[in-house]
Protein backbone atom coordinates (compact mmCIF):
# COMPACT_ATOMS: atom_id res chain seq x y z
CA UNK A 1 -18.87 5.54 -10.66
CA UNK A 2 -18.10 7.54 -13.68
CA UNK A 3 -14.83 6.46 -16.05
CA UNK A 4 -13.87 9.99 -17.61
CA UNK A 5 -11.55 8.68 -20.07
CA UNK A 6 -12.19 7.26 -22.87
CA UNK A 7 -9.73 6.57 -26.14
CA UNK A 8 -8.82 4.28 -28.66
CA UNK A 9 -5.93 3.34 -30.42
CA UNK A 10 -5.89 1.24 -33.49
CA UNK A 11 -2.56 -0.02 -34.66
CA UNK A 12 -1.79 1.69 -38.54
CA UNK A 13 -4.46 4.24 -37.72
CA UNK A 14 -3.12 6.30 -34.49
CA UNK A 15 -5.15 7.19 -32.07
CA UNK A 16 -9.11 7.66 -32.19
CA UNK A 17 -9.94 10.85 -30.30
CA UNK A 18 -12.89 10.61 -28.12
CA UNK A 19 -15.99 12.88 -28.94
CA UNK A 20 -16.36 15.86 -28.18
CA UNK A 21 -19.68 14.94 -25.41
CA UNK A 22 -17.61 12.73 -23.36
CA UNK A 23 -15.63 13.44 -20.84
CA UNK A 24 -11.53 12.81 -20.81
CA UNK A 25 -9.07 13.15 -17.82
CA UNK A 26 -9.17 9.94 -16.12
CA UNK A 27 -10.67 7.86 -13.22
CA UNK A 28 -10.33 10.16 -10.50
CA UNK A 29 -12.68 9.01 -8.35
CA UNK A 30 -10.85 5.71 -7.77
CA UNK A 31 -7.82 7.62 -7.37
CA UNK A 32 -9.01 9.31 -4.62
CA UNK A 33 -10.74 6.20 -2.88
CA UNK A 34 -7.64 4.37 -3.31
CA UNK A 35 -5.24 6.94 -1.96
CA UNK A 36 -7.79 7.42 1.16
CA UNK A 37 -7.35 3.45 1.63
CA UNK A 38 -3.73 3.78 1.40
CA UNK A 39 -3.40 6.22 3.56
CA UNK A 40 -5.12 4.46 6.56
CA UNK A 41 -3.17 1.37 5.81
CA UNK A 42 -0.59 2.56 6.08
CA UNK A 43 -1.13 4.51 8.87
CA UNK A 44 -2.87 1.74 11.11
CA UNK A 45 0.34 -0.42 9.92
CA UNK A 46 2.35 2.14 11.62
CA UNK A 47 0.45 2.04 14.87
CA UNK A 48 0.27 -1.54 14.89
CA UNK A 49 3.93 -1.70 14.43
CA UNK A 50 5.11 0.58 17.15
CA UNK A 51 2.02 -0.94 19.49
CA UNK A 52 3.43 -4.67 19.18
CA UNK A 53 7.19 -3.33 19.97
CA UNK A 54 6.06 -1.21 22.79
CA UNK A 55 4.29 -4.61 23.98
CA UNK A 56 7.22 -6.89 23.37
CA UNK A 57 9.07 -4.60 25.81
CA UNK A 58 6.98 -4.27 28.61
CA UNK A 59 6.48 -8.56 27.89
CA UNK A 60 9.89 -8.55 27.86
CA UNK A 61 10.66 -6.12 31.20
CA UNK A 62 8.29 -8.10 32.92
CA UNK A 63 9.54 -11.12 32.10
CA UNK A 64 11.12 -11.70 35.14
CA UNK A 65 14.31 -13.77 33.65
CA UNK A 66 11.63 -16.32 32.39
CA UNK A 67 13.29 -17.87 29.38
CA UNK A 68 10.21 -18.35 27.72
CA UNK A 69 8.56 -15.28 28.32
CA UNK A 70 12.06 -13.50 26.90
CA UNK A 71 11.94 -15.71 24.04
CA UNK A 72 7.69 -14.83 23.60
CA UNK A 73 9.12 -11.08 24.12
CA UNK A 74 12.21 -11.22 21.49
CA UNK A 75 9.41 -13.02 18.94
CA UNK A 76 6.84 -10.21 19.57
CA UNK A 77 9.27 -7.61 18.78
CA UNK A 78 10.86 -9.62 15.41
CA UNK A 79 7.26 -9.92 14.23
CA UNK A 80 6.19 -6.43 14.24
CA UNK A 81 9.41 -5.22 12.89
CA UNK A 82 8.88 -7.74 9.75
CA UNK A 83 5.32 -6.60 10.08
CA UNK A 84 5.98 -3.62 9.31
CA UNK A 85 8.73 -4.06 6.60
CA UNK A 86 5.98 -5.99 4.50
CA UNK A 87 3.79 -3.00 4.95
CA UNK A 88 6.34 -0.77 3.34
CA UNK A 89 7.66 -3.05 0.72
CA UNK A 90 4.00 -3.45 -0.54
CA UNK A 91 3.91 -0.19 -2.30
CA UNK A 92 7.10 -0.64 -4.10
CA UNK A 93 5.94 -4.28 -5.25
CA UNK A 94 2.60 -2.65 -6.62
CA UNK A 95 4.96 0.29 -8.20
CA UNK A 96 6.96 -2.55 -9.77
CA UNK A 97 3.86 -4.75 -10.98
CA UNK A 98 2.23 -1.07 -12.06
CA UNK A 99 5.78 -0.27 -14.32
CA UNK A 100 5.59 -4.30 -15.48
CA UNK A 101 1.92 -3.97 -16.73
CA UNK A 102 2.18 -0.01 -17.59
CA UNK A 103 -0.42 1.07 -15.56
CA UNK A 104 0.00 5.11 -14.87
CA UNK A 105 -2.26 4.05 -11.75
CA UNK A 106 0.02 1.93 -9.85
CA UNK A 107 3.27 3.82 -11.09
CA UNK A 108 2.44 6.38 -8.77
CA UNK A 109 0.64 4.45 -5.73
CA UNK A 110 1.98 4.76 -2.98
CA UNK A 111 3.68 6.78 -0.57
C-alpha cells in the first residue's frame, strides 16, 4: 500500500511542506477499497432486506390463521425493516464520528 501524503505541522512554525520526491494527494487506494466495500454492503443489505420481507409475507400468507406462525411472520417482517434501518443509519454515525474526530475520510463515507 502506498500513503501519498505526507505533511507536517508544527505549532509556531506553520506547516512543513513535504519534499519535493514524495508524493502528496492522499490515500487513494483505501479510498477506493473502502468505497468498493461500501458499496456491496450496502447493496447485499438491501437484498437481504427486501428478501426477509418478501419471506415474512409468504410465512405470513401461508400461515393459515396460525397465531404463531402470524406472530413468527409479523417478527420476520419487523426485523428486516430494523435491519435495514441500522444499515442506513451506519453511514451517518461514521459521518458523525468522521466530523467528531476530523477525519476528511469518514466526512464523506458513505452514500
Amino acid at each position: 500500500m502506498k500513503f501519498n501524503e505526507l505533511a507536517f505541522e508544527i505549532d509556531g512554525f506553520g506547516e512543513i511542506a513535504a519534499p519535493t520526491n514524495i508524493p502528496t494527494g492522499g490515500v487513494t487506494e483505501f479510498n477506493r477499497i473502502a468505497s468498493a466495500f461500501l458499496t456491496v454492503f450496502a447493496t447485499i443489505g438491501v437484498l437481504l432486506t427486501l428478501f426477509f420481507i418478501a419471506w415474512g409475507g409468504i410465512k405470513w400468507i401461508t400461515s393459515g390463521g396460525d397465531k404463531n406462525k402470524v406472530d413468527s411472520a409479523r417478527k420476520t417482517i419487523i426485523y428486516s425493516i430494523i435491519g435495514f434501518f441500522v444499515v442506513v443509519f451506519s453511514f451517518f454515525i461514521i459521518r458523525i464520528v468522521g466530523q467528531i474526530i476530523g477525519s476528511p475520510f469518514l466526512k464523506t463515507f458513505g452514500l
